[in-house]
C-alpha atoms as a PDB file:
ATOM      1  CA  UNK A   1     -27.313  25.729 -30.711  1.00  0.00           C
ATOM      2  CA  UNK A   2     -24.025  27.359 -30.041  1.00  0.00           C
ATOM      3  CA  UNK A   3     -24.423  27.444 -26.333  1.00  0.00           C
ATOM      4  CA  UNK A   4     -25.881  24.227 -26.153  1.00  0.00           C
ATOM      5  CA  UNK A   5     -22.412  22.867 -28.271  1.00  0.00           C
ATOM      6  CA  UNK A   6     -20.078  24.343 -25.280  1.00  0.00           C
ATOM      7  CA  UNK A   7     -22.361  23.183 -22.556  1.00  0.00           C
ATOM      8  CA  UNK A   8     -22.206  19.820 -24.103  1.00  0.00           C
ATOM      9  CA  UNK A   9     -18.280  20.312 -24.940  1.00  0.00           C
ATOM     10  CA  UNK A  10     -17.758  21.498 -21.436  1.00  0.00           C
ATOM     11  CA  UNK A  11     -19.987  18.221 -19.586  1.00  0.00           C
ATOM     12  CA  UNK A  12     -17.666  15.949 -21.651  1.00  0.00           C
ATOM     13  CA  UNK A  13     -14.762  17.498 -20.811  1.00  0.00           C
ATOM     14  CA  UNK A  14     -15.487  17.540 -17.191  1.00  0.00           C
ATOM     15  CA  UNK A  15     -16.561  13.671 -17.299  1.00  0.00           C
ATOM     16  CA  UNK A  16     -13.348  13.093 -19.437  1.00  0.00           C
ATOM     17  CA  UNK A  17     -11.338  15.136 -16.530  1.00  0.00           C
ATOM     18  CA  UNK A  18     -13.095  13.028 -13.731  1.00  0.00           C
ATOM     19  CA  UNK A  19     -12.389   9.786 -15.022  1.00  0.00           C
ATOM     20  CA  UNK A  20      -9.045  10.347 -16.020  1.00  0.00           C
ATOM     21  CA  UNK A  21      -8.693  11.353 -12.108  1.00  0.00           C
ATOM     22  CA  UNK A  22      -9.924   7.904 -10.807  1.00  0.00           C
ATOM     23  CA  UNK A  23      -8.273   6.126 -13.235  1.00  0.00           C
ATOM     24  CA  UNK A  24      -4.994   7.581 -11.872  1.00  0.00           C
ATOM     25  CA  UNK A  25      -6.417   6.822  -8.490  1.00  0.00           C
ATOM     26  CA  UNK A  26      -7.094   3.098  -9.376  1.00  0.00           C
ATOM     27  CA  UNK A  27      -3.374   2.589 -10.863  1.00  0.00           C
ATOM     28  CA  UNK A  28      -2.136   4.348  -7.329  1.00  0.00           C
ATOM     29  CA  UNK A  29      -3.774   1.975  -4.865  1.00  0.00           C
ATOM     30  CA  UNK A  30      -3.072  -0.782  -7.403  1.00  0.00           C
ATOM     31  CA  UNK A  31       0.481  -0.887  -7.122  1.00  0.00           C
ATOM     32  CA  UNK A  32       0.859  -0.503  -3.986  1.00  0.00           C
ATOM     33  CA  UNK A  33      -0.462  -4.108  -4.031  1.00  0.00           C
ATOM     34  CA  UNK A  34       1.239  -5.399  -7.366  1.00  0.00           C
ATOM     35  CA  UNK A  35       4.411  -3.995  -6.558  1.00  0.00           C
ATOM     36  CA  UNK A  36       4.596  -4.783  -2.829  1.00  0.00           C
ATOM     37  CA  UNK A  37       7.751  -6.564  -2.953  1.00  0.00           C
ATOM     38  CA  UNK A  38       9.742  -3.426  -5.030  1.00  0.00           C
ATOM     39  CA  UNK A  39      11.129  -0.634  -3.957  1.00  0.00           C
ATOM     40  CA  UNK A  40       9.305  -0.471  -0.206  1.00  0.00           C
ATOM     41  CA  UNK A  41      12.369   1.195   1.651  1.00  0.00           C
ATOM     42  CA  UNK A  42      12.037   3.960  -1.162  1.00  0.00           C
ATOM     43  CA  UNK A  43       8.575   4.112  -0.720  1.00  0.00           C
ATOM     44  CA  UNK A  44       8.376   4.532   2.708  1.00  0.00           C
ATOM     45  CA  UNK A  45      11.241   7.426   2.150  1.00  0.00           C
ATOM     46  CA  UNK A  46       8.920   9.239   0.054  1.00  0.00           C
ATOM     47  CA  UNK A  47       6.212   8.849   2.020  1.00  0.00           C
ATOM     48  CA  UNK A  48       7.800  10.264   5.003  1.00  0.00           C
ATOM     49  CA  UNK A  49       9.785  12.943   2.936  1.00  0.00           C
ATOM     50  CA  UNK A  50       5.661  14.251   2.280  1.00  0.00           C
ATOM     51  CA  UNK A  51       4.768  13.914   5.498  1.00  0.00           C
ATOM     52  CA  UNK A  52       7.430  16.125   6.546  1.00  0.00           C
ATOM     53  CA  UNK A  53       6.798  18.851   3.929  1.00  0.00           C
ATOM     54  CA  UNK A  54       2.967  19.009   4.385  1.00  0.00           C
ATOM     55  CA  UNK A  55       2.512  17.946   7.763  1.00  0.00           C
ATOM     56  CA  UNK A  56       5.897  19.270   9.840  1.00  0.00           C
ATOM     57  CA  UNK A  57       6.266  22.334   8.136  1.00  0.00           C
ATOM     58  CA  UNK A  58       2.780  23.203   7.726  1.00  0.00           C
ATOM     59  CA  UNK A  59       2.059  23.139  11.385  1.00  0.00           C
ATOM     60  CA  UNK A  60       3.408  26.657  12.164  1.00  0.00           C
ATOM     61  CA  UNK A  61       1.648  28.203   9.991  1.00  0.00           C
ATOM     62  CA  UNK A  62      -1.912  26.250  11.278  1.00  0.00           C
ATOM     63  CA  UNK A  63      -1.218  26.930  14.714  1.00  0.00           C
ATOM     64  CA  UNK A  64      -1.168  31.094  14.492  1.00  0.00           C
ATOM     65  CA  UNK A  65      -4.065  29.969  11.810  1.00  0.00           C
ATOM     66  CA  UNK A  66      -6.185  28.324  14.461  1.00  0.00           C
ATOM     67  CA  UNK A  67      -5.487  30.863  17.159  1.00  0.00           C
ATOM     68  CA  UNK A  68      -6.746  33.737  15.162  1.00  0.00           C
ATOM     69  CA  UNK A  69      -9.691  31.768  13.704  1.00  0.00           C
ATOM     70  CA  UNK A  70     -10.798  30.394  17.702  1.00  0.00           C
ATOM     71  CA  UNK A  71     -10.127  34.084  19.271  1.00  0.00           C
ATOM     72  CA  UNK A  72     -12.195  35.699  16.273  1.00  0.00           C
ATOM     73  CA  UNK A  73     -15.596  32.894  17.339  1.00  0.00           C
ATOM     74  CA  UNK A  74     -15.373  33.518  20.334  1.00  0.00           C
ATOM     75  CA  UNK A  75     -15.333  37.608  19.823  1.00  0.00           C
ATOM     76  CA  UNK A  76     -18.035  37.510  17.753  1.00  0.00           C
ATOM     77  CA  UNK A  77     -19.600  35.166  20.249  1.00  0.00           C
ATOM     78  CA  UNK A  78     -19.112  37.102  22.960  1.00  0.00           C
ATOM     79  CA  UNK A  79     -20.304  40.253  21.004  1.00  0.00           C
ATOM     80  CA  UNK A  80     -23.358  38.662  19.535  1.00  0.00           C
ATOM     81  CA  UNK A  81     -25.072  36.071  22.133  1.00  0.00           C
ATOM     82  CA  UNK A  82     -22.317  35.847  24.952  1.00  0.00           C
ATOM     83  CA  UNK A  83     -25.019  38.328  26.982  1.00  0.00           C
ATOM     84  CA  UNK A  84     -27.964  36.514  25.940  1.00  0.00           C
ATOM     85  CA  UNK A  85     -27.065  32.537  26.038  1.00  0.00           C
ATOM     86  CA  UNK A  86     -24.200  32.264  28.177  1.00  0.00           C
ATOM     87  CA  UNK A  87     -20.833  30.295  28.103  1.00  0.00           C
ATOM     88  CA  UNK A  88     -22.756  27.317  26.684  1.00  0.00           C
ATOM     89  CA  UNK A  89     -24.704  28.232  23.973  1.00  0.00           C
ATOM     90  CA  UNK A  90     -21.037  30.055  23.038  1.00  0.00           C
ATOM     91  CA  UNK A  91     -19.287  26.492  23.198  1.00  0.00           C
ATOM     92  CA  UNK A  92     -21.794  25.073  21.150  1.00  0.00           C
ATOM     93  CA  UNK A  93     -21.268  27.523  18.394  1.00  0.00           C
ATOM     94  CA  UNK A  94     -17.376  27.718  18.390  1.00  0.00           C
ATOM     95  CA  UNK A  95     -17.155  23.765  18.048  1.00  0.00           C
ATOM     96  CA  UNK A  96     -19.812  23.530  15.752  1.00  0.00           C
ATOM     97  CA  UNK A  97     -18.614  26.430  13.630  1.00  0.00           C
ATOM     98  CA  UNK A  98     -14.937  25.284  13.874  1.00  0.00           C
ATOM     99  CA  UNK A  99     -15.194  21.637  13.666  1.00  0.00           C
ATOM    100  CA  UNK A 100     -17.747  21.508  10.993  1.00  0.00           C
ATOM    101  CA  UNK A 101     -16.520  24.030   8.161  1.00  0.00           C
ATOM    102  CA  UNK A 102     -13.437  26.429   9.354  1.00  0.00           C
ATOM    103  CA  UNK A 103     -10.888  23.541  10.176  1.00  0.00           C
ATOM    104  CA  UNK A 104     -11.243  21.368   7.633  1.00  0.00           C
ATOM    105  CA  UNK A 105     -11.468  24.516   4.761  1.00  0.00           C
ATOM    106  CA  UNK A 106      -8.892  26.518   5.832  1.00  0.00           C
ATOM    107  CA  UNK A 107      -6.660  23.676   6.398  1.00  0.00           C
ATOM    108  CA  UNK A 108      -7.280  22.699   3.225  1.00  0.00           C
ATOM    109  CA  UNK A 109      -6.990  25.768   1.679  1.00  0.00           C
ATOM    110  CA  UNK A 110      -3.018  25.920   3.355  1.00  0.00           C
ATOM    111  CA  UNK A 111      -2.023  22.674   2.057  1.00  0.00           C
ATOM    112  CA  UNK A 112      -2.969  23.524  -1.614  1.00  0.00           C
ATOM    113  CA  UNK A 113      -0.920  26.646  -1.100  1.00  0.00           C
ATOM    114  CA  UNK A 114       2.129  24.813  -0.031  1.00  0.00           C
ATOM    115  CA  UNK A 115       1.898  21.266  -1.067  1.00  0.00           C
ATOM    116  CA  UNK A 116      -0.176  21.067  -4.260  1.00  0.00           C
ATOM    117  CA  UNK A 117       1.298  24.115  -6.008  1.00  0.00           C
ATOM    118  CA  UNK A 118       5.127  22.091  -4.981  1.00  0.00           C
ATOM    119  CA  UNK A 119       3.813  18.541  -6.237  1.00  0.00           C
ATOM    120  CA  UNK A 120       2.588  19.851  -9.325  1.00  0.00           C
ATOM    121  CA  UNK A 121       5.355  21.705  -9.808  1.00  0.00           C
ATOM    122  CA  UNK A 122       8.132  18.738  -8.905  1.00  0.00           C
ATOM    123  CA  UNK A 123       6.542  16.467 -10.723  1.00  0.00           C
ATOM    124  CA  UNK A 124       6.027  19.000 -13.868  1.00  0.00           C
ATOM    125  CA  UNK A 125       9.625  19.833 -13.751  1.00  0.00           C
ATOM    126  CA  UNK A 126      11.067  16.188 -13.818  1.00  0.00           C
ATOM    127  CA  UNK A 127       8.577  15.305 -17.009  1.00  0.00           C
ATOM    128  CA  UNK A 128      10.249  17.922 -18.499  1.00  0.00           C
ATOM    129  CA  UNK A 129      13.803  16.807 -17.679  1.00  0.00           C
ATOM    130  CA  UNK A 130      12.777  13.155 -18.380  1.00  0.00           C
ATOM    131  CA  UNK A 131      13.553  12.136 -15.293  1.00  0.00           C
ATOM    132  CA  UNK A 132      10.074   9.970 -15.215  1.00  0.00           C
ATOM    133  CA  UNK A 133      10.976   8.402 -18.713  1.00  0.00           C
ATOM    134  CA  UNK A 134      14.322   7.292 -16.777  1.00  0.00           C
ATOM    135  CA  UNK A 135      12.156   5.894 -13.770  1.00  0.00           C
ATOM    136  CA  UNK A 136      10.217   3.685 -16.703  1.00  0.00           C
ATOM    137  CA  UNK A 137      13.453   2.653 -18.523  1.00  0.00           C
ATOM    138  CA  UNK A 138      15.045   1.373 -15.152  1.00  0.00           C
ATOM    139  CA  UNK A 139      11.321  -0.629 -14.384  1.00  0.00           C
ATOM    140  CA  UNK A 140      10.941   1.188 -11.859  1.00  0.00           C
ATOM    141  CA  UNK A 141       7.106   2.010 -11.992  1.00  0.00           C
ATOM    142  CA  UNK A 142       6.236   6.315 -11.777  1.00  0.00           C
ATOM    143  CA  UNK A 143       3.063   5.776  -9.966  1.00  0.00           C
ATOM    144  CA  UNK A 144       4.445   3.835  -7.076  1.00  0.00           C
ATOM    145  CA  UNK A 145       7.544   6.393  -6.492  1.00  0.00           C
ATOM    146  CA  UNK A 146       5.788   9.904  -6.847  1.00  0.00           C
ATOM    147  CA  UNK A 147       2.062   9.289  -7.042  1.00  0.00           C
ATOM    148  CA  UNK A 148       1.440   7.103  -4.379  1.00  0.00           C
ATOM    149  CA  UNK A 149       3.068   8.214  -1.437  1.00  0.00           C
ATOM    150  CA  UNK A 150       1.983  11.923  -2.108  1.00  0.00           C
ATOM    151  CA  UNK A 151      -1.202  10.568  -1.732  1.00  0.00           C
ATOM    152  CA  UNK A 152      -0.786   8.473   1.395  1.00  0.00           C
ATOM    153  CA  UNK A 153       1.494  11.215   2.941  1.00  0.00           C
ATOM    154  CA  UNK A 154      -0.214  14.185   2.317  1.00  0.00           C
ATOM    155  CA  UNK A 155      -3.188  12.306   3.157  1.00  0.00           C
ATOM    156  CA  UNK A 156      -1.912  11.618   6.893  1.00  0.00           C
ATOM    157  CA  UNK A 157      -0.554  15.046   7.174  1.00  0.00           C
ATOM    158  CA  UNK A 158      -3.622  16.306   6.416  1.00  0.00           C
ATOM    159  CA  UNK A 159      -5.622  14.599   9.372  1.00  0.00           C
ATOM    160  CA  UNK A 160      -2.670  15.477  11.576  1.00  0.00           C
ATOM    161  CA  UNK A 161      -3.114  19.271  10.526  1.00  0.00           C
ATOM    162  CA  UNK A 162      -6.806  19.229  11.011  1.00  0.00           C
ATOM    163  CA  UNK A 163      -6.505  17.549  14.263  1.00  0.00           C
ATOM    164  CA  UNK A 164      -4.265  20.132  15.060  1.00  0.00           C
ATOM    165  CA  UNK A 165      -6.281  23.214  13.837  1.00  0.00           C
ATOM    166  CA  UNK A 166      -9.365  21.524  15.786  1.00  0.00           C
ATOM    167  CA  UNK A 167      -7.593  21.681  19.202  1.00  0.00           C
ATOM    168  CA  UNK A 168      -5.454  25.136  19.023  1.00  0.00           C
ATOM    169  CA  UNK A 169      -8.488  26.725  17.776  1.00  0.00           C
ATOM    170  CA  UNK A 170     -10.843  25.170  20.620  1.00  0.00           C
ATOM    171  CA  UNK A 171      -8.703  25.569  23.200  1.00  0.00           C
ATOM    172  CA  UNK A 172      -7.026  29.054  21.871  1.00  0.00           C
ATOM    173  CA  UNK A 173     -10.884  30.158  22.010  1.00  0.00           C
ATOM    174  CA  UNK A 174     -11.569  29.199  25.668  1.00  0.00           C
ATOM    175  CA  UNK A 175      -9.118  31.198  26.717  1.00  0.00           C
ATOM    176  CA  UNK A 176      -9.752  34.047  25.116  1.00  0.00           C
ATOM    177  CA  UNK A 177     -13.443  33.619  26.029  1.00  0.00           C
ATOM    178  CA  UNK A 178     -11.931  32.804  29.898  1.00  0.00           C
ATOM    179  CA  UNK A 179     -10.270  36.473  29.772  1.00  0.00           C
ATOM    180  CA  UNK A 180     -13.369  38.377  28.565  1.00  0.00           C
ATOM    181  CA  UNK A 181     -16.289  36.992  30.193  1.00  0.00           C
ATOM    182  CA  UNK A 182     -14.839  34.112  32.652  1.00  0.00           C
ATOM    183  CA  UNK A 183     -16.007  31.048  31.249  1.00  0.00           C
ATOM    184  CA  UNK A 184     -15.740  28.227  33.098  1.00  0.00           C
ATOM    185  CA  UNK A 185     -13.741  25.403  31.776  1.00  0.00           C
ATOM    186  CA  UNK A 186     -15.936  22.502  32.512  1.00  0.00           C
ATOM    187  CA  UNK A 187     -19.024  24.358  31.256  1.00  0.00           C
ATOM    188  CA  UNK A 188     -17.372  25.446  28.243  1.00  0.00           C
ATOM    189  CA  UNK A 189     -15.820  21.650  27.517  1.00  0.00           C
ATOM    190  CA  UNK A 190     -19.228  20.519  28.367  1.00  0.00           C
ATOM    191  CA  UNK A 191     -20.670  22.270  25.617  1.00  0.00           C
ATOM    192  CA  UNK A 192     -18.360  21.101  23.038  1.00  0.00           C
ATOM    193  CA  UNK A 193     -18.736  17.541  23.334  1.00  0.00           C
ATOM    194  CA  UNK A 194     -22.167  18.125  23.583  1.00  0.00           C
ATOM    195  CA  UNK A 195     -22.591  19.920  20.344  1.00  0.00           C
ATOM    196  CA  UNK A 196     -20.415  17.185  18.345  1.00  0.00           C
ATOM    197  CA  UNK A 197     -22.862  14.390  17.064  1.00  0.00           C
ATOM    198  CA  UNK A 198     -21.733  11.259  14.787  1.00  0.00           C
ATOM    199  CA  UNK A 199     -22.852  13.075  11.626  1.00  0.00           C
ATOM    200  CA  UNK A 200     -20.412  15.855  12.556  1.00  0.00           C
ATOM    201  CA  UNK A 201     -17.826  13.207  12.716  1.00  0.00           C
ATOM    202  CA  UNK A 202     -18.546  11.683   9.792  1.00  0.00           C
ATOM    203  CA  UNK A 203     -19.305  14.830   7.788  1.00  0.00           C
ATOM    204  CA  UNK A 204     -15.447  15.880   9.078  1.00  0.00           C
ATOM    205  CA  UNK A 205     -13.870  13.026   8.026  1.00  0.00           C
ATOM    206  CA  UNK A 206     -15.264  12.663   4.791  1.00  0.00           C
ATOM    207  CA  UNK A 207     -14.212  16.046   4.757  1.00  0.00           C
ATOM    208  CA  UNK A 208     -10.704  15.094   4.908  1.00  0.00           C
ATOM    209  CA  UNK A 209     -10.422  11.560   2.652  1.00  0.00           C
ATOM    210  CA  UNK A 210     -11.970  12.746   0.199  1.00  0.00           C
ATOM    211  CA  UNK A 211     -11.031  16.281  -0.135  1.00  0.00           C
ATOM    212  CA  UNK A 212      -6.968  14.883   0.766  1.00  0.00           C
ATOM    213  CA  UNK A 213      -7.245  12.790  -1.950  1.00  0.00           C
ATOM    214  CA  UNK A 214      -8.904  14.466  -4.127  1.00  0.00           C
ATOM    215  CA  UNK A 215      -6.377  17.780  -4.200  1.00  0.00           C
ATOM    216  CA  UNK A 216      -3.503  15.444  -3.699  1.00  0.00           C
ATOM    217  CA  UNK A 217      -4.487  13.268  -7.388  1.00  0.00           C
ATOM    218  CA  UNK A 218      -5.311  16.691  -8.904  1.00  0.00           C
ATOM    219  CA  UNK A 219      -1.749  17.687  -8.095  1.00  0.00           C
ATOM    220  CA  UNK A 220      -0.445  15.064  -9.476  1.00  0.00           C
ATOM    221  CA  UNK A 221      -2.280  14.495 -12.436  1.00  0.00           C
ATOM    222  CA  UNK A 222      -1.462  17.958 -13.588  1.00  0.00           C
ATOM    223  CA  UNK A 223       2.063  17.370 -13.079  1.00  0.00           C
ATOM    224  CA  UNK A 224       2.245  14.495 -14.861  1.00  0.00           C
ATOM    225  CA  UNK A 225       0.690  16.232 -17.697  1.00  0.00           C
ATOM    226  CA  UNK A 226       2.907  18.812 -18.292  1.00  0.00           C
ATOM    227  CA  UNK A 227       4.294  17.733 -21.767  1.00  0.00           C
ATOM    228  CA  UNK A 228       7.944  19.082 -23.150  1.00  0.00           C
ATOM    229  CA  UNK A 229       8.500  22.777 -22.567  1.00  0.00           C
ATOM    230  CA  UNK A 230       9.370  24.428 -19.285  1.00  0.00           C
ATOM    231  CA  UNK A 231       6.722  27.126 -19.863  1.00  0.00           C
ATOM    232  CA  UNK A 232       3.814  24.441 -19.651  1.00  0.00           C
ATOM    233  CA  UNK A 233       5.064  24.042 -15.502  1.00  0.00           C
ATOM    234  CA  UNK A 234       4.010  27.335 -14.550  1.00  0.00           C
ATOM    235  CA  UNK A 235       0.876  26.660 -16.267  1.00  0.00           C
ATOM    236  CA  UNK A 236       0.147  23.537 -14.522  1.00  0.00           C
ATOM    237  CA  UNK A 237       0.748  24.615 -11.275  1.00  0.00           C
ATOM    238  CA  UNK A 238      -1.746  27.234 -11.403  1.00  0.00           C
ATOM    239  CA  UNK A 239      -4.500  24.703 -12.829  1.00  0.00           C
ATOM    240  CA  UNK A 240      -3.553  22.247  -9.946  1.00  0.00           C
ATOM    241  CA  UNK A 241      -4.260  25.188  -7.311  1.00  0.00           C
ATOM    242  CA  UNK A 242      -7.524  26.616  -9.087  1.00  0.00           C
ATOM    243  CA  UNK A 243      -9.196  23.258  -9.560  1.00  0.00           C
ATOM    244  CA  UNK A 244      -7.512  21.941  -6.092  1.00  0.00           C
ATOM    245  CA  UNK A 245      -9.288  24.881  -4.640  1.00  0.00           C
ATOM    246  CA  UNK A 246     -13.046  24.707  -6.614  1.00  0.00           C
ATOM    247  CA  UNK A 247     -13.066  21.081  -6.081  1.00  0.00           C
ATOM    248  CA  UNK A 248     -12.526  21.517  -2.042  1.00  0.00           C
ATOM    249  CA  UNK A 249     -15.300  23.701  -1.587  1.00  0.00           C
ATOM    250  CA  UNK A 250     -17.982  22.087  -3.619  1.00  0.00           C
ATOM    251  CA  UNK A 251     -17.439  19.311  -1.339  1.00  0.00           C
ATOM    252  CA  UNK A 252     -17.644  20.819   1.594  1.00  0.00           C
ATOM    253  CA  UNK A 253     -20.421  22.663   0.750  1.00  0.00           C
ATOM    254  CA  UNK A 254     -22.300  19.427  -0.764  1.00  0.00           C
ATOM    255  CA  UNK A 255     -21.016  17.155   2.926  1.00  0.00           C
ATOM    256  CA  UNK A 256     -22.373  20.446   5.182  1.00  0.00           C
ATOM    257  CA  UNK A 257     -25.429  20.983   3.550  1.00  0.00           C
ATOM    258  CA  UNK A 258     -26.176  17.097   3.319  1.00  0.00           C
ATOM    259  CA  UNK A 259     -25.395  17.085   6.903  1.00  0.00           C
ATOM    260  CA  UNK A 260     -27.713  20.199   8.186  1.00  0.00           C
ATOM    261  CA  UNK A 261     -30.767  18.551   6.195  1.00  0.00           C
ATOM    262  CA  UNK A 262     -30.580  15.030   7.037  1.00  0.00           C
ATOM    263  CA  UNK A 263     -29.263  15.379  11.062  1.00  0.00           C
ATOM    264  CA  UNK A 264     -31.592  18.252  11.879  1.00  0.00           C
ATOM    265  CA  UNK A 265     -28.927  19.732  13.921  1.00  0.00           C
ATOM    266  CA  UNK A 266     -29.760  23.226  11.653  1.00  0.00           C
ATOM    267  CA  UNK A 267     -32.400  23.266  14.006  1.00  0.00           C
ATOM    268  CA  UNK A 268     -29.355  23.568  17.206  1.00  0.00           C
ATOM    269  CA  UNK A 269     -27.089  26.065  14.974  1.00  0.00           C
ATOM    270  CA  UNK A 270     -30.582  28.333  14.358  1.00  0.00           C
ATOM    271  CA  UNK A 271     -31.242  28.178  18.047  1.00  0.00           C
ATOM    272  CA  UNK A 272     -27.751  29.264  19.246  1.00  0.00           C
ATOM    273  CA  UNK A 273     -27.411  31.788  16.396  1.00  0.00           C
END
């Protein structure tokens, strides 16, 4: 009965968490309508200010990223089937490999490290200072100033990146492929647009909405809960990463493996692995 009291504690808890995370998502897309007509050069300043700190700065970092993730496919490639299946069957599995789960994760898995861990951290220390209590006192409205354009900043940043990782990576691996076994560019770009079907695309940019979202109201949701004491920042920071980083690969596990079963293109992955 004791087990089955912390399972139950622990499903409750998780549906409280959840809920609590779309209702701060509801109030964020809410007053961007209800409070059009405040505040919009501020917004748009904040909005920008994210995109420069996750997208901008970030980029360096997903370039030498991307290189060393497209050389290491097409190594591997080359090692394992390059001999067998030739400079298509290679394509096939460096876009499908890269596009489908490495770009989007690992991308992911950067911005948590630099952006989430900062939100939840900004926002943590300015509860703590009050400075949010001032925001309220002046009518000036939390959500719309620090919540929202995270969101829709980090959330553009976030494509960019992935866009990004998707062609340094893709490109980055021809080349290296080019130098060990002289791959043809046409037959290699050939092979890349012909692995990439519409579930792929939609499976990636799910990928993105809802996992940019997602980390980016996690962030801020544990900022904002951070109560009175500076010790309780620290602590909220790390929450905001763990969970950031849990919730991002359930869901791409759950969007790959829905993909793989329902578009039968585990049948093309087998066949080139």
């Amino acid at each position: 009965m004791r087990f089955i009291d912390s399972l139950g504690a622990a499903f409750v808890a998780f549906v409280r968490y959840t809920l609590l995370l779309l209702g701060l998502l509801y109030l964020s897309v809410k007053v961007m309508w209800t409070d059009r007509a405040f505040g919009q050069r501020a917004f748009g300043r904040e909005v920008l200010r994210q995109i420069y700190f996750t997208g901008v700065q970030a980029a360096g970092p997903v370039i030498v990223l991307a290189l060393a993730v497209g050389a290491f496919a097409v190594v591997e490639g080359v090692g394992g089937i390059g001999s067998l299946s030739g400079a298509e069957s290679l394509g096939q599995m460096v876009t499908l490999v890269v596009l489908r789960d490495v770009a989007p994760l690992l991308t992911g898995i950067v911005v948590i490290v630099r952006s989430v861990t900062a939100i939840a951290a900004e926002l943590g220390v300015m509860r703590v200072q009050r400075e949010i209590e001032a925001l309220e006192v002046m009518g000036i409205s939390p959500i719309r100033l620090l919540v929202t354009p995270r969101i829709v900043g980090g959330l553009l940043s976030l494509f960019a990146l992935n866009v990004l990782f998707n062609a340094v990576a893709l490109l980055g691996g021809f080349a290296i492929g080019w130098l060990l076994v002289a791959i043809p560019f046409k037959l290699f770009a050939s092979a890349m647009f012909s692995a990439v079907s519409p579930a792929d695309i939609v499976a990636f940019s799910l990928k993105i909405m809802v996992g940019g979202v997602g980390v980016f109201l996690i962030a801020c949701y544990h900022g904002l809960g951070v109560d009175r004491s500076p010790t309780e920042v620290p602590v909220a920071v790390s929450r905001a990463a763990l969970v950031s980083v849990v919730f991002l690969v359930m869901l791409h596990a759950t969007v790959s493996l829905t993909t793989v079963l329902s578009s039968g293109t585990g049948r093309l992955l087998g066949g080139v692995l």
